[in-house]
PDB file of N, CA and C in Angstrom:
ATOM      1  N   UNK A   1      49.239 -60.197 -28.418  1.00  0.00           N
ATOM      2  CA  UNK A   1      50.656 -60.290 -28.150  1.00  0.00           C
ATOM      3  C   UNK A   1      51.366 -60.767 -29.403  1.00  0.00           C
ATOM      4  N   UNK A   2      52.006 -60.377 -29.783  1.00  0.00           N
ATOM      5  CA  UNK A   2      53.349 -60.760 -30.787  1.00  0.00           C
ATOM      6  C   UNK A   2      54.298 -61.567 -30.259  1.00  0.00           C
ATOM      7  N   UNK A   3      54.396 -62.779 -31.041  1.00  0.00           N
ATOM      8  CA  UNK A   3      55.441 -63.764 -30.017  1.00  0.00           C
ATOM      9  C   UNK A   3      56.444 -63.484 -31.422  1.00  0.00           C
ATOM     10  N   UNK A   4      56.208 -62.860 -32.514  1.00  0.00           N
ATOM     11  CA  UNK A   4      57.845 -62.304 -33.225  1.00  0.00           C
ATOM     12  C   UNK A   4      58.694 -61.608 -32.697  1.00  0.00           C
ATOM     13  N   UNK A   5      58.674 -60.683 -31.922  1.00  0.00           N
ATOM     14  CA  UNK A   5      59.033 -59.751 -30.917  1.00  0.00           C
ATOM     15  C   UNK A   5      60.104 -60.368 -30.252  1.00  0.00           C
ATOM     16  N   UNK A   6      61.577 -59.969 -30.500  1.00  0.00           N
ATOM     17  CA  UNK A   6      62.361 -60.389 -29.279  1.00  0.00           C
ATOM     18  C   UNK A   6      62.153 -60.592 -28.294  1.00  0.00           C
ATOM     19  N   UNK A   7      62.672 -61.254 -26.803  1.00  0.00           N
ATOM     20  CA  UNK A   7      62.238 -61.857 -25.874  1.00  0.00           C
ATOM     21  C   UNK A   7      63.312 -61.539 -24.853  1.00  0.00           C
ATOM     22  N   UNK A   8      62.402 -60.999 -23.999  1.00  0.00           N
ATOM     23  CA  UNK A   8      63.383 -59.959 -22.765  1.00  0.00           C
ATOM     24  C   UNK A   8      63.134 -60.783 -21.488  1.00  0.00           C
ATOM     25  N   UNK A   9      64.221 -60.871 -20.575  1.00  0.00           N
ATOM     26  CA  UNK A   9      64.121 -60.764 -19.092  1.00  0.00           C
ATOM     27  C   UNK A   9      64.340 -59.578 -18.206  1.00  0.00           C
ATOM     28  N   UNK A  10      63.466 -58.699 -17.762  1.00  0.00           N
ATOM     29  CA  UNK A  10      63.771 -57.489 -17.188  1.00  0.00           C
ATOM     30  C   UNK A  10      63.886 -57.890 -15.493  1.00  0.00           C
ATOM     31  N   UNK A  11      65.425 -57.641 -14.899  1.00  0.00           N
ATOM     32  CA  UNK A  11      65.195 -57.813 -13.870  1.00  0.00           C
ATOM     33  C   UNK A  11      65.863 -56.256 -13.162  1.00  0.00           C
ATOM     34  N   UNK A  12      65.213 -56.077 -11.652  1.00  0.00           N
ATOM     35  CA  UNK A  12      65.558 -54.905 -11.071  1.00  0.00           C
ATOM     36  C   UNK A  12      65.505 -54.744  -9.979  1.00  0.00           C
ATOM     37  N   UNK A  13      66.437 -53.986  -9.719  1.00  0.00           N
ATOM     38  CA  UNK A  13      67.476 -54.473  -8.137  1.00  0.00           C
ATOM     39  C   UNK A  13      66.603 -52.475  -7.585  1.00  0.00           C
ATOM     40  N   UNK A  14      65.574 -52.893  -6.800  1.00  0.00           N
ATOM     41  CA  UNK A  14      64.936 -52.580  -5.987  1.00  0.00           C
ATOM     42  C   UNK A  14      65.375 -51.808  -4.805  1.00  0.00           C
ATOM     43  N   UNK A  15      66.697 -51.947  -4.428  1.00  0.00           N
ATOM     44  CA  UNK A  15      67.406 -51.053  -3.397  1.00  0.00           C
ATOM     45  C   UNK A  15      68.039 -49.905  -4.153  1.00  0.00           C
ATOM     46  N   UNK A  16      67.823 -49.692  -5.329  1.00  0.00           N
ATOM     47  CA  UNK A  16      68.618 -48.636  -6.013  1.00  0.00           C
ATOM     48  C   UNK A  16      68.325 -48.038  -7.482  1.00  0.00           C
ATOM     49  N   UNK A  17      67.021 -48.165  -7.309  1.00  0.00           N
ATOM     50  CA  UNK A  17      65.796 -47.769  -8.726  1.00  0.00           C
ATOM     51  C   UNK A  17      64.693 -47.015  -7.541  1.00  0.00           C
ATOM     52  N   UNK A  18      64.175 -45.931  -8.108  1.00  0.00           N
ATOM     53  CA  UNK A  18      62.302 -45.821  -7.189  1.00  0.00           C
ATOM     54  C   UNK A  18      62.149 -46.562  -8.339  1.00  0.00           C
ATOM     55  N   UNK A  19      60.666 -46.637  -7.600  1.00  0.00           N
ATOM     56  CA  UNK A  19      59.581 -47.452  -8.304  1.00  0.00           C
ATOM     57  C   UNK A  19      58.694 -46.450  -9.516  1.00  0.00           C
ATOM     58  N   UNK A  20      58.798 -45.216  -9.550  1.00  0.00           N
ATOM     59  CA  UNK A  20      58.548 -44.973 -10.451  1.00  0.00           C
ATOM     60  C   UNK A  20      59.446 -44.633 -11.977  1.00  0.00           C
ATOM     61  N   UNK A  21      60.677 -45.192 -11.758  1.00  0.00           N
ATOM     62  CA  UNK A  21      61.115 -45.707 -13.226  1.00  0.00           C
ATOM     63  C   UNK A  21      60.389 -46.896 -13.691  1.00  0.00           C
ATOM     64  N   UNK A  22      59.741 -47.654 -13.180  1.00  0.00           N
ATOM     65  CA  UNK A  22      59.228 -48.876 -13.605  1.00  0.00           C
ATOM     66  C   UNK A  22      58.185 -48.735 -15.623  1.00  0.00           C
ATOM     67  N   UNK A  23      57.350 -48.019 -14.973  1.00  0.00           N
ATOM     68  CA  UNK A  23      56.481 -47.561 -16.052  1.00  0.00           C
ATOM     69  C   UNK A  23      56.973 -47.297 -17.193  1.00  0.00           C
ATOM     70  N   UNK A  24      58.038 -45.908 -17.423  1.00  0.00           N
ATOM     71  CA  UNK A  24      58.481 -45.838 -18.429  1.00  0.00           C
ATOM     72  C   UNK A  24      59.476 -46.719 -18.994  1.00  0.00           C
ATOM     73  N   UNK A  25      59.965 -47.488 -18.333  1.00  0.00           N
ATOM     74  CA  UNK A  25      61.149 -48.257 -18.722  1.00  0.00           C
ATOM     75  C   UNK A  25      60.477 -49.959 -19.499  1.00  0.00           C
ATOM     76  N   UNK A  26      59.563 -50.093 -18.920  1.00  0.00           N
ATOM     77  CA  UNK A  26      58.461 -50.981 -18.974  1.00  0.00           C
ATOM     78  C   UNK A  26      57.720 -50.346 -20.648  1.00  0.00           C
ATOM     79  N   UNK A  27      57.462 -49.304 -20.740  1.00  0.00           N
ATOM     80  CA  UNK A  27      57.011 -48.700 -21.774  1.00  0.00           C
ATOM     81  C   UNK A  27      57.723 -48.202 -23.612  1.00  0.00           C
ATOM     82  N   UNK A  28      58.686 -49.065 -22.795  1.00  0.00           N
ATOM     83  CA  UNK A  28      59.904 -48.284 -23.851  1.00  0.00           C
ATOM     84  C   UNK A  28      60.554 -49.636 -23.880  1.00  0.00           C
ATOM     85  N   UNK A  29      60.507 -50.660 -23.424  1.00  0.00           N
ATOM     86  CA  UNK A  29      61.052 -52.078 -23.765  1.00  0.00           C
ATOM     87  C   UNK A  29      59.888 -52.652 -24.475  1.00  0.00           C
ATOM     88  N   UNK A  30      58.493 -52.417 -24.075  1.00  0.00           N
ATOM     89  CA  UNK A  30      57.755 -53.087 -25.044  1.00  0.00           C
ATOM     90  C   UNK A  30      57.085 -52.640 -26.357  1.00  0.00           C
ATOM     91  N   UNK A  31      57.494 -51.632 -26.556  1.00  0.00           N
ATOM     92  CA  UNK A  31      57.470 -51.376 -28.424  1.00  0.00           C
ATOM     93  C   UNK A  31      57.887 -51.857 -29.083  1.00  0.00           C
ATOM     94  N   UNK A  32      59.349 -52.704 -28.735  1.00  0.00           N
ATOM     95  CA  UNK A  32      60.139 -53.472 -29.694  1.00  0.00           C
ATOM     96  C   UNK A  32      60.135 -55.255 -29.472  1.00  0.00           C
ATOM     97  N   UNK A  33      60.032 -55.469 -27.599  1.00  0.00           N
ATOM     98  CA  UNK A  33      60.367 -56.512 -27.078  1.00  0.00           C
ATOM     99  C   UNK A  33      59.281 -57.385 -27.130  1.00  0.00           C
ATOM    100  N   UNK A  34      59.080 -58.260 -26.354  1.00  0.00           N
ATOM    101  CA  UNK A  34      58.269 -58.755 -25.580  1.00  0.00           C
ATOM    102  C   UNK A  34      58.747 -59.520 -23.993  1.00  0.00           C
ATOM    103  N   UNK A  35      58.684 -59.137 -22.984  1.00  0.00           N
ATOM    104  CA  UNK A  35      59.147 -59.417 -21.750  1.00  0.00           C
ATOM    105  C   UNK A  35      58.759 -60.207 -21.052  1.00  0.00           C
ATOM    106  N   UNK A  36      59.334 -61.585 -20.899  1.00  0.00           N
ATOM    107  CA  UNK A  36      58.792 -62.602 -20.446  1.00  0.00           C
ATOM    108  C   UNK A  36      59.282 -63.191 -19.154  1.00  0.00           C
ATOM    109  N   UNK A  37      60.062 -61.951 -18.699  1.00  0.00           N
ATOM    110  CA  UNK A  37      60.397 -62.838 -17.135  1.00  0.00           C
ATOM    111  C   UNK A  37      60.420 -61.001 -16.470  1.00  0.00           C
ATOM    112  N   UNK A  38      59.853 -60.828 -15.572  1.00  0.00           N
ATOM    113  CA  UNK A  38      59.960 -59.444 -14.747  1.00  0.00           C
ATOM    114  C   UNK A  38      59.910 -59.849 -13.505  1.00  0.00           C
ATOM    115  N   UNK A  39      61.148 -59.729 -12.792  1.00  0.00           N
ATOM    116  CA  UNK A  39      61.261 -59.975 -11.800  1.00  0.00           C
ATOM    117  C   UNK A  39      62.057 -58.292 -11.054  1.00  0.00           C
ATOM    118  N   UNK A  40      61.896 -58.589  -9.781  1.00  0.00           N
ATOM    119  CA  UNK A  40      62.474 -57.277  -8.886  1.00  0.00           C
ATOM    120  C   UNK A  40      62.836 -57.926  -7.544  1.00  0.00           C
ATOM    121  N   UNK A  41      63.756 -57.273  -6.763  1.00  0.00           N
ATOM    122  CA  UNK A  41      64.985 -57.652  -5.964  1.00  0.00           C
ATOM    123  C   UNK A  41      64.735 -56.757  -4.644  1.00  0.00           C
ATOM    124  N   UNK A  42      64.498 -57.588  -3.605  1.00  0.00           N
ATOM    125  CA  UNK A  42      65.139 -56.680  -2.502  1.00  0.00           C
ATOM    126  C   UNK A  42      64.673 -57.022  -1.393  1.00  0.00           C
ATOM    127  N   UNK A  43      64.494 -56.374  -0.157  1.00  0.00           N
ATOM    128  CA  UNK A  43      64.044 -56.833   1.076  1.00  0.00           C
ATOM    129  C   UNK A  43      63.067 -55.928   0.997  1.00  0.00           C
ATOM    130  N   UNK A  44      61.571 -56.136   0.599  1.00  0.00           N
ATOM    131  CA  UNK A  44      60.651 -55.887   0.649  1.00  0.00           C
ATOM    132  C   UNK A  44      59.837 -55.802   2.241  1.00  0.00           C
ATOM    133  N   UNK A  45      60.365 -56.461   3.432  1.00  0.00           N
ATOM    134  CA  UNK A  45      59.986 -56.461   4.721  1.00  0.00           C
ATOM    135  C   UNK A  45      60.723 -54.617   5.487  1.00  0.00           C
ATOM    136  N   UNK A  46      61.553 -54.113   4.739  1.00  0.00           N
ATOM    137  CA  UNK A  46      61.671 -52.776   5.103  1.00  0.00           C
ATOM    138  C   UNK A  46      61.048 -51.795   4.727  1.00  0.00           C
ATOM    139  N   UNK A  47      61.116 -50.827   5.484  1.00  0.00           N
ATOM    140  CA  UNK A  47      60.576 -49.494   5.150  1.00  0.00           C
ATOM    141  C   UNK A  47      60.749 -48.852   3.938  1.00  0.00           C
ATOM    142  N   UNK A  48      62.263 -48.822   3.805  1.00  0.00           N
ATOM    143  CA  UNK A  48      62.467 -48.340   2.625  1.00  0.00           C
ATOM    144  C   UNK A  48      61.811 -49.107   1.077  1.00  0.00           C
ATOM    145  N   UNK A  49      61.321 -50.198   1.537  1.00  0.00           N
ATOM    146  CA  UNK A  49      60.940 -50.899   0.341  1.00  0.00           C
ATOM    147  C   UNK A  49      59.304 -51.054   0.372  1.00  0.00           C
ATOM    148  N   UNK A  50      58.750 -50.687   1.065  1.00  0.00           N
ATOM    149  CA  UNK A  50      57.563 -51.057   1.761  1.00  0.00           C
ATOM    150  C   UNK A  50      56.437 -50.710   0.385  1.00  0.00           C
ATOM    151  N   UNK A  51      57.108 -49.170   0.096  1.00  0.00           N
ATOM    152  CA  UNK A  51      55.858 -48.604  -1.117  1.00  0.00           C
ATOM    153  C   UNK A  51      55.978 -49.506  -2.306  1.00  0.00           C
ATOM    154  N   UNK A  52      56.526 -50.799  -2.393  1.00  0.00           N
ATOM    155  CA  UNK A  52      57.201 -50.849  -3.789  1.00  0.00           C
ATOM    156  C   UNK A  52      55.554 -52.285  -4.221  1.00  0.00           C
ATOM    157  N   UNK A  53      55.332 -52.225  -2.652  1.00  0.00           N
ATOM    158  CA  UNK A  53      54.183 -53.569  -3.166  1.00  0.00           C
ATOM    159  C   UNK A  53      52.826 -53.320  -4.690  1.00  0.00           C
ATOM    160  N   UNK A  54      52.435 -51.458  -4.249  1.00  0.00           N
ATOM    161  CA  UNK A  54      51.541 -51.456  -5.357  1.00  0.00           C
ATOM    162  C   UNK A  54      52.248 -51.524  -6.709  1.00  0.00           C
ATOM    163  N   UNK A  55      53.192 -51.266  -6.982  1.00  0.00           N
ATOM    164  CA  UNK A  55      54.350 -51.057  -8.411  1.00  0.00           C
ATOM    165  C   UNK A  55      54.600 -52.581  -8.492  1.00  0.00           C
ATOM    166  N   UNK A  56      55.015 -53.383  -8.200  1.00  0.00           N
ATOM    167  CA  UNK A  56      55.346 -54.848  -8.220  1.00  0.00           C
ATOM    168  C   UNK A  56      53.828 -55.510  -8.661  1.00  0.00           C
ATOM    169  N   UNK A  57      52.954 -55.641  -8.341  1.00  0.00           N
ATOM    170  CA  UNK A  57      51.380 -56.074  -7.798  1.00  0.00           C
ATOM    171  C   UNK A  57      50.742 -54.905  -9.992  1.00  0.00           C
ATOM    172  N   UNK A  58      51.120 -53.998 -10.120  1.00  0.00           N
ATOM    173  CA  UNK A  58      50.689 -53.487 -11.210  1.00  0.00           C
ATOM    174  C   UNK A  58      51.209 -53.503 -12.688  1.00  0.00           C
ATOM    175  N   UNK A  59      52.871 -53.679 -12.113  1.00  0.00           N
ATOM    176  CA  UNK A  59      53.260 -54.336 -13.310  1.00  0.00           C
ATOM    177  C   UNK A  59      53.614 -55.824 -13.564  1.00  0.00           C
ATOM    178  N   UNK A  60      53.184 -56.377 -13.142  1.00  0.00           N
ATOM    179  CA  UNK A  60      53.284 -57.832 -12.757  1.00  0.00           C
ATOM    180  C   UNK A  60      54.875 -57.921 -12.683  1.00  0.00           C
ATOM    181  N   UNK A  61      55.420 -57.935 -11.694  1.00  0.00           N
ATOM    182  CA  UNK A  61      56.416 -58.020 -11.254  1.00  0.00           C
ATOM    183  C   UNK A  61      56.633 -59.610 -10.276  1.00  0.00           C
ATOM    184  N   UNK A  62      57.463 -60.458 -10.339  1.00  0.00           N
ATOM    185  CA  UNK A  62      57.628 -61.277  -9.506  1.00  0.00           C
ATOM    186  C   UNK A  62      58.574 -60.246  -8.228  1.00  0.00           C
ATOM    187  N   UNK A  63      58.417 -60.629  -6.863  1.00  0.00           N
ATOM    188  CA  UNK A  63      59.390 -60.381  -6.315  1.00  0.00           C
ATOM    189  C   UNK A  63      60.244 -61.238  -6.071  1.00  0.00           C
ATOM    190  N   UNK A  64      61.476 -61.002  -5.696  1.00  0.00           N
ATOM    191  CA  UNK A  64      62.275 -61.838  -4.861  1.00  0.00           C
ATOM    192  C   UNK A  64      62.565 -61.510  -3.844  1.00  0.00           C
ATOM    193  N   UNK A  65      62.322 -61.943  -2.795  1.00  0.00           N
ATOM    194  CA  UNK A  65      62.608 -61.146  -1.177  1.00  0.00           C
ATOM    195  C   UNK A  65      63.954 -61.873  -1.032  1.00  0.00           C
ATOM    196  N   UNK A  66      64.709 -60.549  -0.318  1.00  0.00           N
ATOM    197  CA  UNK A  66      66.328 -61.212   0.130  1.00  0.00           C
ATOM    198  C   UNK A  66      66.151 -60.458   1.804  1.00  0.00           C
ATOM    199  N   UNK A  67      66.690 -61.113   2.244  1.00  0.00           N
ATOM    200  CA  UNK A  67      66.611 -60.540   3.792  1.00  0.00           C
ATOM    201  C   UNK A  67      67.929 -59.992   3.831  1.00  0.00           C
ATOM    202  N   UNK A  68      67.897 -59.316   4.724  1.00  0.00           N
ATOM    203  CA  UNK A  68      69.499 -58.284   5.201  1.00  0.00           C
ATOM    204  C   UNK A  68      70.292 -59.404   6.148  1.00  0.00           C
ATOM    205  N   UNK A  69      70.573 -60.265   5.858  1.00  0.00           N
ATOM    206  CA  UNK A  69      71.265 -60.948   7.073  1.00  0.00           C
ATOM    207  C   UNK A  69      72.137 -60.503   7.935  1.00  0.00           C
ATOM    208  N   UNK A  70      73.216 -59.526   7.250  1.00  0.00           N
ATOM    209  CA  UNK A  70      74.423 -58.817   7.348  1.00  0.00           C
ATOM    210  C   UNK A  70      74.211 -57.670   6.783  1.00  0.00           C
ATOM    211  N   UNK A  71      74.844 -56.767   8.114  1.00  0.00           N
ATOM    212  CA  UNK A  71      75.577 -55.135   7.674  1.00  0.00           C
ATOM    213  C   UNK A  71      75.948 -55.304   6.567  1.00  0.00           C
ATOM    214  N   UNK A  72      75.622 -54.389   5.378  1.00  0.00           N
ATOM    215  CA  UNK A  72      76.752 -54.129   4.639  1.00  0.00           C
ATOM    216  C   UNK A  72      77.219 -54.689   3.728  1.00  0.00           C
ATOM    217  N   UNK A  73      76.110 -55.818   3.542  1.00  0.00           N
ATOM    218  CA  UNK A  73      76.091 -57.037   2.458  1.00  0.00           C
ATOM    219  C   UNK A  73      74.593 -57.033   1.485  1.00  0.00           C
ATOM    220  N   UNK A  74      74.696 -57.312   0.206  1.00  0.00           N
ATOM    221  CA  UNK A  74      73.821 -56.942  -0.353  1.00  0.00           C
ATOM    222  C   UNK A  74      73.368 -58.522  -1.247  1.00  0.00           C
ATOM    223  N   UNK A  75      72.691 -58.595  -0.580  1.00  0.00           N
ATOM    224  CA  UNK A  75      72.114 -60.066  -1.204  1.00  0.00           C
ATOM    225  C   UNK A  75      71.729 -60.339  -2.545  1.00  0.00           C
ATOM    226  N   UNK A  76      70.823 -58.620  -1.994  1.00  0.00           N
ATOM    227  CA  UNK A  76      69.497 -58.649  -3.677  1.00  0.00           C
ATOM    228  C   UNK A  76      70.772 -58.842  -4.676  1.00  0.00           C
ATOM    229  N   UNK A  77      71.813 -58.100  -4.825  1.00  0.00           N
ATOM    230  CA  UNK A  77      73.051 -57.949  -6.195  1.00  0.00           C
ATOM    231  C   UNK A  77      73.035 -59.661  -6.189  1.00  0.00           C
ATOM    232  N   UNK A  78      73.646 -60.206  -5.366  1.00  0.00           N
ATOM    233  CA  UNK A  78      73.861 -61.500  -5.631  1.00  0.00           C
ATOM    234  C   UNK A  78      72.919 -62.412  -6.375  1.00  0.00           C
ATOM    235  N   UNK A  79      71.335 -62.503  -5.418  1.00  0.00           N
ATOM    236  CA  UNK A  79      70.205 -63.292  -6.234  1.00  0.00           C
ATOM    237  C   UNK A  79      70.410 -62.444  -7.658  1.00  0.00           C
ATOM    238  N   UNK A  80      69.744 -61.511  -7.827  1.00  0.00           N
ATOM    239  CA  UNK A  80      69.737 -61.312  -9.392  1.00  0.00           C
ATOM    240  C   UNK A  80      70.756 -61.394 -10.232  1.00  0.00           C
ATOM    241  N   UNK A  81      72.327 -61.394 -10.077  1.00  0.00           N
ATOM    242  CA  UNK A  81      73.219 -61.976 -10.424  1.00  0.00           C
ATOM    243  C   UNK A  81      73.186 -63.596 -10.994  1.00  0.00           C
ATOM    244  N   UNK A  82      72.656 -64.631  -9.711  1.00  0.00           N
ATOM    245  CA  UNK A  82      72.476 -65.607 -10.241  1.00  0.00           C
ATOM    246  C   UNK A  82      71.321 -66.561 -11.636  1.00  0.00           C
ATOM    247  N   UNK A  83      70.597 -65.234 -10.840  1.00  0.00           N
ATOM    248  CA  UNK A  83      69.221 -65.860 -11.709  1.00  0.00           C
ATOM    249  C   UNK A  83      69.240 -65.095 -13.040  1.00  0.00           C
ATOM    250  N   UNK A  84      70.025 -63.625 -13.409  1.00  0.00           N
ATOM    251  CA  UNK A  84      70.821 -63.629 -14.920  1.00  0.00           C
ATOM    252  C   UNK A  84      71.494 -64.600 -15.466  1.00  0.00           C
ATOM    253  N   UNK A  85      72.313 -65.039 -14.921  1.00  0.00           N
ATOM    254  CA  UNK A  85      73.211 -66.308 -15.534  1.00  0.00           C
ATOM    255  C   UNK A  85      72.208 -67.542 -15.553  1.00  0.00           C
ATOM    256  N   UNK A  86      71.335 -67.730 -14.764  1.00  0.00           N
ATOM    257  CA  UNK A  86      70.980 -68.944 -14.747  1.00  0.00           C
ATOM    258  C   UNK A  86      69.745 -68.812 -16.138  1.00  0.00           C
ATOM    259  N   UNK A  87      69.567 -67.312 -16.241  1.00  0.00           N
ATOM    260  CA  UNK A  87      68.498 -67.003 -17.432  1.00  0.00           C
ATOM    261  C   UNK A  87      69.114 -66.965 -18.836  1.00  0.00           C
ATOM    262  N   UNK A  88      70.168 -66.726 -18.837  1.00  0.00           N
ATOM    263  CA  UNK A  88      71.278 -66.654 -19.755  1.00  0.00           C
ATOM    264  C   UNK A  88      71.736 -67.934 -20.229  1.00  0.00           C
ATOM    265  N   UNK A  89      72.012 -68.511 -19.432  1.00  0.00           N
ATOM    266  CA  UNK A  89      72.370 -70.131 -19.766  1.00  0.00           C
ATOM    267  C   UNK A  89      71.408 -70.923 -20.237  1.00  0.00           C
ATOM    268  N   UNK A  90      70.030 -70.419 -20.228  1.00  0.00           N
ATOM    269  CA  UNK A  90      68.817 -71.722 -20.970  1.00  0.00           C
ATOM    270  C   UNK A  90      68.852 -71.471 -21.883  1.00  0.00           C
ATOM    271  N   UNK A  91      69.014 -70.256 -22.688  1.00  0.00           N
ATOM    272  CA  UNK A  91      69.305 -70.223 -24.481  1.00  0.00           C
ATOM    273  C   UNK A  91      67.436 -69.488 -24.316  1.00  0.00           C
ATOM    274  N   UNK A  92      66.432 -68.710 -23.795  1.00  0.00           N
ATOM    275  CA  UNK A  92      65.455 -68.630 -24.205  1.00  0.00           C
ATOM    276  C   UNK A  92      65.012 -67.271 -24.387  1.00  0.00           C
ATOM    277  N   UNK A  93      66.246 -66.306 -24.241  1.00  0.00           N
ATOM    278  CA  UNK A  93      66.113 -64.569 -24.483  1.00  0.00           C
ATOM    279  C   UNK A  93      66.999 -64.579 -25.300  1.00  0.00           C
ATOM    280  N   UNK A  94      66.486 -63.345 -25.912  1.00  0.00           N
ATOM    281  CA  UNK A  94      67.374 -62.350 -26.985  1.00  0.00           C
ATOM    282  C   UNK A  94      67.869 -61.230 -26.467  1.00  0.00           C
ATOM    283  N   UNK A  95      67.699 -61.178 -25.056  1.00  0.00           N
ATOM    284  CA  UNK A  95      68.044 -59.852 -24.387  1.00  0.00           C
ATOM    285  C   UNK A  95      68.017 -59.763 -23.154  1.00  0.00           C
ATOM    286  N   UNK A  96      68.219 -58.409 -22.627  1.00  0.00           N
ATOM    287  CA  UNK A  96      68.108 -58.802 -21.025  1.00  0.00           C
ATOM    288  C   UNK A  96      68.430 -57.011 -20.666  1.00  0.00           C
ATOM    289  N   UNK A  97      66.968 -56.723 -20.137  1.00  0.00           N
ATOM    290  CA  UNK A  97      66.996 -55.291 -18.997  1.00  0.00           C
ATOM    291  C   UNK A  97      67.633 -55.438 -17.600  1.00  0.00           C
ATOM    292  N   UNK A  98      68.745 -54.847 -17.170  1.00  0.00           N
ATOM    293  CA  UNK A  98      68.924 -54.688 -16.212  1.00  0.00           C
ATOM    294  C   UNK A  98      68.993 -53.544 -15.513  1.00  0.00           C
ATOM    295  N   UNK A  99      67.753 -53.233 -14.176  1.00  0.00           N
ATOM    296  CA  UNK A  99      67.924 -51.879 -14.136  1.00  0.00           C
ATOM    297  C   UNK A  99      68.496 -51.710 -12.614  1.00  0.00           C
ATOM    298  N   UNK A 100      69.511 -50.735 -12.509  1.00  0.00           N
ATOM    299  CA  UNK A 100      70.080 -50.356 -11.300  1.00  0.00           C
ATOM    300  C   UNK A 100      71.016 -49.151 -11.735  1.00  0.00           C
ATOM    301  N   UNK A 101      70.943 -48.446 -10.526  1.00  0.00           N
ATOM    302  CA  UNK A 101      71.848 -47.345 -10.494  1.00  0.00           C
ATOM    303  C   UNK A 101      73.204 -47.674  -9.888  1.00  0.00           C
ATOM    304  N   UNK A 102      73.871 -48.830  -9.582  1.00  0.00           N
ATOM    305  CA  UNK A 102      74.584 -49.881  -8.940  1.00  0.00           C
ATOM    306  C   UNK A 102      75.855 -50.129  -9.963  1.00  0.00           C
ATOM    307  N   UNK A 103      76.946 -49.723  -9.615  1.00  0.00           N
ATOM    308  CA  UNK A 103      78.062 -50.682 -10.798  1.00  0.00           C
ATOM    309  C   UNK A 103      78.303 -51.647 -10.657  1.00  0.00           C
ATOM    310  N   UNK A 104      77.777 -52.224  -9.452  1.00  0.00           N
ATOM    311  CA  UNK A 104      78.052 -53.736  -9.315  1.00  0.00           C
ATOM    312  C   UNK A 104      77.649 -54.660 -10.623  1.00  0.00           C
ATOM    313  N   UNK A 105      76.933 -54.057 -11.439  1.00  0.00           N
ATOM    314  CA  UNK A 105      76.603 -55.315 -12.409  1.00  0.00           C
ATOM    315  C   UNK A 105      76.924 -54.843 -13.411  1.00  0.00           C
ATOM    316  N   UNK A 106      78.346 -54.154 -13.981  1.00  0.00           N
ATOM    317  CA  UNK A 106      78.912 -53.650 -15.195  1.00  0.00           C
ATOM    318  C   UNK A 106      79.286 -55.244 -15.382  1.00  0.00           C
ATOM    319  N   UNK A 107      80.114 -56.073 -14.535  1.00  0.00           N
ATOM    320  CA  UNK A 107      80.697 -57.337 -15.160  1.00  0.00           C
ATOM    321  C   UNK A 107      79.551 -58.362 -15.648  1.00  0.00           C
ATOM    322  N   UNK A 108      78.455 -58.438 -14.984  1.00  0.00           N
ATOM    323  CA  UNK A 108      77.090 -58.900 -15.487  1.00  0.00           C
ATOM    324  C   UNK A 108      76.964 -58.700 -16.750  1.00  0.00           C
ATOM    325  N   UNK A 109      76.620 -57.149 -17.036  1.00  0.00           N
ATOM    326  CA  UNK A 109      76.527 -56.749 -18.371  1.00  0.00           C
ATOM    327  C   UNK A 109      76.982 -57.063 -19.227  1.00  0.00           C
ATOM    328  N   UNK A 110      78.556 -56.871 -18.951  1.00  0.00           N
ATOM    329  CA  UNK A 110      80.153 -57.211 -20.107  1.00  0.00           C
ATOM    330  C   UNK A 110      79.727 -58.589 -20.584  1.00  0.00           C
ATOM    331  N   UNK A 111      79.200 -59.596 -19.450  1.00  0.00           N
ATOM    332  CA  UNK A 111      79.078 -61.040 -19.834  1.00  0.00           C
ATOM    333  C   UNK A 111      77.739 -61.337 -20.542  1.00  0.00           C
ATOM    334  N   UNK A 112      76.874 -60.784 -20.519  1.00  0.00           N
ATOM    335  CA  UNK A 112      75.677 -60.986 -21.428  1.00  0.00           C
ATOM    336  C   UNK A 112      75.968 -60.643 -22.422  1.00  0.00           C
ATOM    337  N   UNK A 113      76.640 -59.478 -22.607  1.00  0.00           N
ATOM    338  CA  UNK A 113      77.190 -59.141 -24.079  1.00  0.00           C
ATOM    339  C   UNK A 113      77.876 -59.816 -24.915  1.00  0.00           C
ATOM    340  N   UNK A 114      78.838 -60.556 -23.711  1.00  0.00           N
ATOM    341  CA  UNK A 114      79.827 -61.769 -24.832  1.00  0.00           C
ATOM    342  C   UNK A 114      79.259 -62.600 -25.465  1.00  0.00           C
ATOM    343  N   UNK A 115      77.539 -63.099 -24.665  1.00  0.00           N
ATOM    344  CA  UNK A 115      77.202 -64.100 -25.268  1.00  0.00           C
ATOM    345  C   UNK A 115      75.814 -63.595 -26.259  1.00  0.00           C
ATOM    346  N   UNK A 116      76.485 -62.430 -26.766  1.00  0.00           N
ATOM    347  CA  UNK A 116      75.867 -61.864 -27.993  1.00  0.00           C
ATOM    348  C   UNK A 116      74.224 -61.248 -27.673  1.00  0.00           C
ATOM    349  N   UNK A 117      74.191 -61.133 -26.224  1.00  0.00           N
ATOM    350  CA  UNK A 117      72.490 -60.252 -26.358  1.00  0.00           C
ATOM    351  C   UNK A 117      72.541 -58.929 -25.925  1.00  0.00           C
TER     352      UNK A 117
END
């Protein structure tokens, strides 16, 4: 491992990626990076999320389980929302993958950028 290598948090919101972007995206951050927090988002107790255990389990993925409490409300956006900022605020990346097909996290983005990663 190269600890010269910039230093990534890749996180990914799981209700709105398949699981097979994982690999290449995973493959193409670490030529340059090194990725030290991989985490993934979602209610893993559904169907729709059900296949995602071998992909999580292979790329060493942390999960974060969010339950559906509410119609129509999307938790996972929120947790990974917080835990960007809260990754952002320790000063210990040079960067930060965020993957979703979701615009909810253009203002996420805008704000990691301000603070220059």
């Amino acid at each position: 491992m190269n600890n010269n290598l910039p230093v990534f948090a890749l996180l990914v919101d799981a209700d709105n990626v398949t699981r097979e972007a994982l690999a290449p995206i995973i493959e193409d951050l670490t030529r340059d990076t090194r990725i030290a927090v991989r985490r993934v988002y979602g209610d893993f107790t559904t169907q729709h999320l059900a296949s995602w255990r071998d992909a999580i389990a292979n790329h060493g993925f942390h999960p974060i389980q969010q339950y559906r409490n509410s119609v129509g409300k999307n938790s996972s956006d929120s947790a990974l929302i917080i835990d960007a900022m809260d990754l952002l605020h320790s000063g210990r990346f040079d960067g930060f993958c965020v993957v979703s097909s979701d615009g909810d996290f253009t203002r996420l983005a805008t704000r990691i950028r301000e603070n220059g990663l």
